[in-house]
Protein backbone atom coordinates (compact mmCIF):
# COMPACT_ATOMS: atom_id res chain seq x y z
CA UNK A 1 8.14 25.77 -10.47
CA UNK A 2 8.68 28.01 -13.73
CA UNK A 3 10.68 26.04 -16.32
CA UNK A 4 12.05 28.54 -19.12
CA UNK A 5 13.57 27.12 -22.51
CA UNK A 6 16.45 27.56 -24.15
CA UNK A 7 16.68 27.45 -28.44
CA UNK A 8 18.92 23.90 -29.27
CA UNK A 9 21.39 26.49 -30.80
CA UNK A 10 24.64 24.99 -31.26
CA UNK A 11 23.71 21.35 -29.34
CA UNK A 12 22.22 20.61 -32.74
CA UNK A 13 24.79 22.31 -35.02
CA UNK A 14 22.68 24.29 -36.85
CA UNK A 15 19.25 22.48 -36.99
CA UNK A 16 16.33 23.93 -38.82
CA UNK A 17 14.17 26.11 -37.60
CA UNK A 18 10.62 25.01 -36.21
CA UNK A 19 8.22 23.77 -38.35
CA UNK A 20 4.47 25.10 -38.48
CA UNK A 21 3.40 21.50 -37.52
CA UNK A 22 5.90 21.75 -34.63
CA UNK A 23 4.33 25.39 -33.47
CA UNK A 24 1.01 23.92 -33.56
CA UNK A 25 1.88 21.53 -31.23
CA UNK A 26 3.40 23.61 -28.95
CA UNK A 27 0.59 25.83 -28.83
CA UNK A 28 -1.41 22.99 -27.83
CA UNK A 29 0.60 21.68 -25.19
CA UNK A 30 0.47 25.36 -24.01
CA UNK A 31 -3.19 25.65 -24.01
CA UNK A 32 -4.21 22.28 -22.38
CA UNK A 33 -1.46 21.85 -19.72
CA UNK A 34 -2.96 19.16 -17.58
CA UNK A 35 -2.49 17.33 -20.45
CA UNK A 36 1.69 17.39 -21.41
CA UNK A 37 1.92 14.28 -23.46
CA UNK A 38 2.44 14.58 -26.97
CA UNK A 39 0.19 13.06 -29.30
CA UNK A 40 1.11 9.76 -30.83
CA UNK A 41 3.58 10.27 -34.22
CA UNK A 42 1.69 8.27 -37.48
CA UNK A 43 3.18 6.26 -39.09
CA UNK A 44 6.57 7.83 -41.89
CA UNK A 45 6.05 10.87 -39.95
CA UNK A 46 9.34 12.82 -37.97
CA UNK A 47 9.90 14.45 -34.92
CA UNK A 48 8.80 17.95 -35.97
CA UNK A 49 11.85 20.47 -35.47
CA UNK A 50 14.89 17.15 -35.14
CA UNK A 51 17.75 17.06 -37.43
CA UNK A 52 17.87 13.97 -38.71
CA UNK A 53 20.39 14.07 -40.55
CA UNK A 54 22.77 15.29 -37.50
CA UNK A 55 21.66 12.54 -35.00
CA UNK A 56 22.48 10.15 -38.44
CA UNK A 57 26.07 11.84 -38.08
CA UNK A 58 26.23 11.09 -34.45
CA UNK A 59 24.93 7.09 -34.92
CA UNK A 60 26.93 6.45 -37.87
CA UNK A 61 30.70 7.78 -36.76
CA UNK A 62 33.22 5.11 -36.87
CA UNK A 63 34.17 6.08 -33.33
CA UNK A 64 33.96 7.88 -29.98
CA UNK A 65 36.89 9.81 -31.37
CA UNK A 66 34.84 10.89 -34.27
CA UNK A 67 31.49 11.38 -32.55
CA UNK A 68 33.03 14.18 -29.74
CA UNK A 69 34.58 16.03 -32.72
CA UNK A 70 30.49 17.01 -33.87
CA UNK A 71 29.75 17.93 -30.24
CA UNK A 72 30.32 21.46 -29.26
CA UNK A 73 31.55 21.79 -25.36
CA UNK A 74 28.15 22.98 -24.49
CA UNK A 75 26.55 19.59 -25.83
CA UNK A 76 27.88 18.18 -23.13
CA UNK A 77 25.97 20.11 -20.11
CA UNK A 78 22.37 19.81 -19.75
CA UNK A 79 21.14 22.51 -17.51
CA UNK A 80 17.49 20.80 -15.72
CA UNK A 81 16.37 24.46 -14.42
CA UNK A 82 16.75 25.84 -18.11
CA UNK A 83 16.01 22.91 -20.22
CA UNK A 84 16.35 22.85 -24.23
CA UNK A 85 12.90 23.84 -25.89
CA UNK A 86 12.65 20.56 -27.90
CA UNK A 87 10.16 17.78 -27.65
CA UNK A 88 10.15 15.52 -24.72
CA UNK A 89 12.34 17.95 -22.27
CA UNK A 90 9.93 18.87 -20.05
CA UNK A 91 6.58 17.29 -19.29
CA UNK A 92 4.64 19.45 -16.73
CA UNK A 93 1.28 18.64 -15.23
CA UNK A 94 -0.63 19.78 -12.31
CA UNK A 95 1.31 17.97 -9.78
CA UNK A 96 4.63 18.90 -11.32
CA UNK A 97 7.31 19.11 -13.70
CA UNK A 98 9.31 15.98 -15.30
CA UNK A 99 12.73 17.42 -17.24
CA UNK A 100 14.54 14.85 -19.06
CA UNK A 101 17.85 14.67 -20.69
CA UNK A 102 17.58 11.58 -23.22
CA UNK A 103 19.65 11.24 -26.62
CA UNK A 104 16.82 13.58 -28.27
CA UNK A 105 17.11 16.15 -25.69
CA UNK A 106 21.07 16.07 -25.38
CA UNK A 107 22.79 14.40 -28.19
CA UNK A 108 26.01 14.12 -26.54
CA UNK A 109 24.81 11.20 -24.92
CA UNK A 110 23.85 8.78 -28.33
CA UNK A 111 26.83 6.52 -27.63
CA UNK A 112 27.14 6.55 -24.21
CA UNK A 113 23.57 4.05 -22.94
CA UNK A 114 22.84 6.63 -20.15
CA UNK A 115 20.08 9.14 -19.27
CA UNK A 116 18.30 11.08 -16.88
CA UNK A 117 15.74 12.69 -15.56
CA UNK A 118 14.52 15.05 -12.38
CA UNK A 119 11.01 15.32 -10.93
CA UNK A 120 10.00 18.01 -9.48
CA UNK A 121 7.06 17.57 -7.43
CA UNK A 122 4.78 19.81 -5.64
CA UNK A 123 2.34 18.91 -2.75
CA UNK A 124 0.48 15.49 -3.42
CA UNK A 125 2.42 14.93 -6.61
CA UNK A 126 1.88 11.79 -8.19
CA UNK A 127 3.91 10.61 -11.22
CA UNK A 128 1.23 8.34 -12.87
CA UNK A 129 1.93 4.79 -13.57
CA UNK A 130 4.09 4.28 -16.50
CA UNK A 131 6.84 2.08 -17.82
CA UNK A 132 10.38 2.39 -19.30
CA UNK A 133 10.59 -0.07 -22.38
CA UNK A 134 14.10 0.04 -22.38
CA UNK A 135 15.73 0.92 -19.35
CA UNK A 136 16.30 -0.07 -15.38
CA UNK A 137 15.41 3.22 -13.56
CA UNK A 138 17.26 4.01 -10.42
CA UNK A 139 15.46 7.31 -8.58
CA UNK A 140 16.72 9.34 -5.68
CA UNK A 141 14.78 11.29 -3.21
CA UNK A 142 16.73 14.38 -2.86
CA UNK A 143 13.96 16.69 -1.43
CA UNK A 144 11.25 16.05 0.75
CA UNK A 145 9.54 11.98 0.84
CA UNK A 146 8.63 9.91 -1.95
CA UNK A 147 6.19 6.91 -2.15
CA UNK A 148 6.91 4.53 -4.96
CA UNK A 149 5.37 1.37 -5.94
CA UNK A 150 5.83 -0.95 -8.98
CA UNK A 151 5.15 -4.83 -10.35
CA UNK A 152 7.89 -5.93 -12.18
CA UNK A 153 5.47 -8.74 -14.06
CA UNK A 154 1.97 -10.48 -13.88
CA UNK A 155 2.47 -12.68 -11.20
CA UNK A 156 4.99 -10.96 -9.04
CA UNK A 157 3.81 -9.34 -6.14
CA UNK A 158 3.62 -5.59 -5.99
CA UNK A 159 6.42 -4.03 -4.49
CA UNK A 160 5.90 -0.42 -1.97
CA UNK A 161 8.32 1.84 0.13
CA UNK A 162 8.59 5.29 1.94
CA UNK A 163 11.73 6.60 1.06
CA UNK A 164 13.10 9.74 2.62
CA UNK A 165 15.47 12.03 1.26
CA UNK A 166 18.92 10.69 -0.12
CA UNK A 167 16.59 6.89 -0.33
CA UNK A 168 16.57 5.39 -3.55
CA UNK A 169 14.92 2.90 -5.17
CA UNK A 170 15.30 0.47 -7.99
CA UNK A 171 12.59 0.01 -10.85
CA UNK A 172 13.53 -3.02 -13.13
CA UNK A 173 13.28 -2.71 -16.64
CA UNK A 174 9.53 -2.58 -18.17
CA UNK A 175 8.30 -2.69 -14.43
CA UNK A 176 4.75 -0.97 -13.69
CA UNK A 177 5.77 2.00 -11.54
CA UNK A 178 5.10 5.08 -9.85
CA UNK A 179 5.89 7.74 -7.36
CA UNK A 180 3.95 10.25 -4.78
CA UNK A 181 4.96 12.73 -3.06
CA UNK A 182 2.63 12.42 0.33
CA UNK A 183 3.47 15.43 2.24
CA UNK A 184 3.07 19.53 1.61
CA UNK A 185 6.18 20.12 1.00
CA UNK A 186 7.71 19.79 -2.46
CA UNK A 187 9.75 16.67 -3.57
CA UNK A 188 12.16 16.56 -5.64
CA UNK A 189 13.87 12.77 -7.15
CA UNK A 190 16.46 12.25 -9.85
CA UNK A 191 16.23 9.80 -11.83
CA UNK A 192 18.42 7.44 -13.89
CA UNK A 193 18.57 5.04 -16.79
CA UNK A 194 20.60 2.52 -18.45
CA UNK A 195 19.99 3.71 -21.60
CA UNK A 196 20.06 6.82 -23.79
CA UNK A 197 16.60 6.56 -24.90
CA UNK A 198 14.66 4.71 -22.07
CA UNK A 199 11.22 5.36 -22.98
CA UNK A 200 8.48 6.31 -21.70
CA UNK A 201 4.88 3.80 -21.93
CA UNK A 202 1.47 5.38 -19.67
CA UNK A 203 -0.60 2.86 -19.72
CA UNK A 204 -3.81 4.84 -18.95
CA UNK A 205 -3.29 6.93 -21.96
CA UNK A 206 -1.96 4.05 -24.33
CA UNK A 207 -5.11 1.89 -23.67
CA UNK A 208 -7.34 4.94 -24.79
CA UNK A 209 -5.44 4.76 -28.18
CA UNK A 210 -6.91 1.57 -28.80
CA UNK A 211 -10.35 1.47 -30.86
CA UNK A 212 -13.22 2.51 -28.43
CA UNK A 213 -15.05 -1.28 -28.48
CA UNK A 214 -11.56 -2.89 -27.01
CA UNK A 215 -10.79 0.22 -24.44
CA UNK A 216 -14.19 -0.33 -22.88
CA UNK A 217 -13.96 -4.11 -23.39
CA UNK A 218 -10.37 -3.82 -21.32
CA UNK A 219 -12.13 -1.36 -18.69
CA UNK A 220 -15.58 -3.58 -18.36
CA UNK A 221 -17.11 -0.27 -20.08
CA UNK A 222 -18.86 -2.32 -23.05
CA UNK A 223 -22.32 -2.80 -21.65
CA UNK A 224 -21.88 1.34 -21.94
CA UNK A 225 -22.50 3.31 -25.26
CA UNK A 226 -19.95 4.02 -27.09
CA UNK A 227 -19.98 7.69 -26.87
CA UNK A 228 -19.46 7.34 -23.39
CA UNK A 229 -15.51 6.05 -23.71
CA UNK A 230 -14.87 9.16 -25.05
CA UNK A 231 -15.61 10.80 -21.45
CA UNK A 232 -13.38 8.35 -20.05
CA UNK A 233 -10.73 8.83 -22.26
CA UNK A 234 -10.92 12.26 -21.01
CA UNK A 235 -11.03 11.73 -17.39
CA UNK A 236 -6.88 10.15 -17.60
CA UNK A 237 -4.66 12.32 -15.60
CA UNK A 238 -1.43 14.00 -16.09
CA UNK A 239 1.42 12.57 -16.34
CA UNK A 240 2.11 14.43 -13.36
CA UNK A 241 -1.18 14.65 -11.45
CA UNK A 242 -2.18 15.58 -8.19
CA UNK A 243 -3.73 12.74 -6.04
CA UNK A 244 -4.85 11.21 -3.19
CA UNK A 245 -7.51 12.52 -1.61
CA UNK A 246 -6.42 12.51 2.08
CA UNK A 247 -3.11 14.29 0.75
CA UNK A 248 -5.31 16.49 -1.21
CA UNK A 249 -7.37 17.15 2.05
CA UNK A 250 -4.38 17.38 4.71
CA UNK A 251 -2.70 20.19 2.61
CA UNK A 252 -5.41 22.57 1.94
CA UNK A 253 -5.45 21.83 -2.21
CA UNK A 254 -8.78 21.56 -3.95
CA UNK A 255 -9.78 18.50 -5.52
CA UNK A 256 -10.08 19.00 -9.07
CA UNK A 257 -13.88 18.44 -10.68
């Protein structure tokens, strides 16, 4: 599915224009789409092309009252099929497309401890194991069939279901969790949170942004050289991958190599 973007315009009342560092980004993402996640922000940096100073506005009004009279009417729609071209609205990997309206992405929600997000999901899709840090997800099948699976904790038991369309599921907050689309067919799931800025943790990726003697140490890699993590590191899927080989099989779609 084609996902154009739309300039923040008047959401952001006037924010500044795109910085270099934010272009170069942008071009990266662009160029290496299997990979959609940004890289990690050091430390006193911003969010490249954010006003701060607005979303300071937004946080600091005395009141709701006060808050709505920033907010333009059209703050207050968030269009999924033509999403905002800021960071974090869109993730798109092989096996998909993630669009997300969070406080960053629509501002008229800073306030309000709500958020969304819809998947859509081609053929063997598989949203890669991740956690929200802050938020309860609900998700909805409302195309196609959806396989999820999460552990809320070490030492609860790992919880699985088929859900068909109009199913939904709950993922507790900070749960381990995932979903897979196992047919041909697309799927599509919406998803919900109980807070405005839910976030987003992949633990494949995180662990590889540890120093290379603890990532293989945590993988039972360290009997390996050390050059070799690097080749693992670059082996972790999408955020939106395609998987499972009999799925991969059944519907005709070359594994990747």
């Amino acid at each position: 599915m084609h996902i154009s973007s739309l300039t923040l315009g008047s959401i952001l009342l006037g924010c500044c224009a795109a910085s270099p560092v934010q272009q170069v980004l942008e071009q990266e993402t662009r160029a290496n789409p299997g990979f959609p996640l940004p890289p990690a922000l050091p430390f006193n940096a911003t969010l490249p092309g954010v006003d701060y100073e607005f979303f300071a506005r937004l946080k600091t009004a005395p009141n709701y009252v006060a808050r709505a009279a920033l907010l333009p009417d059209e703050a207050f729609k968030f269009d999924f099929i033509n999403p905002p071209n800021v960071s974090g609205a869109v993730l798109q990997g092989k096996g998909g497309t993630l669009v997300n309206a969070i406080s960053s992405t629509m501002p008229a929600l800073v306030g309000n401890g709500a958020a969304a997000a819809i998947g859509f999901t081609k053929p063997c899709g598989f949203n890669t194991p991740h956690t929200h840090n802050r938020a309860t997800e609900l998700a909805i099948v409302v195309k196609g069939r959806m396989i999820t699976e999460f552990v809320s904790e070490t030492g609860v038991r790992k919880t699985r279901n088929e859900h068909q369309q109009y199913s939904m599921t709950v993922f507790p907050q900070g749960a381990l969790h995932l979903e897979f689309n196992p047919d041909c067919e697309d799927m599509v799931f919406i998803a919900t949170f109980n807070d405005e800025d839910p976030g987003l943790n992949t633990p494949a990726e995180s662990l590889f942004q540890l120093d290379d003697d603890f990532a293989a140490l945590a993988l039972g890699l360290e009997f390996l050289p050390g050059a070799d993590v690097d080749k693992y590191r670059n082996l972790v899927p999408a955020t939106i991958a395609q998987g499972v080989e009999s799925c991969l099989k059944r519907c005709g779609i070359e594994k990747n190599v």
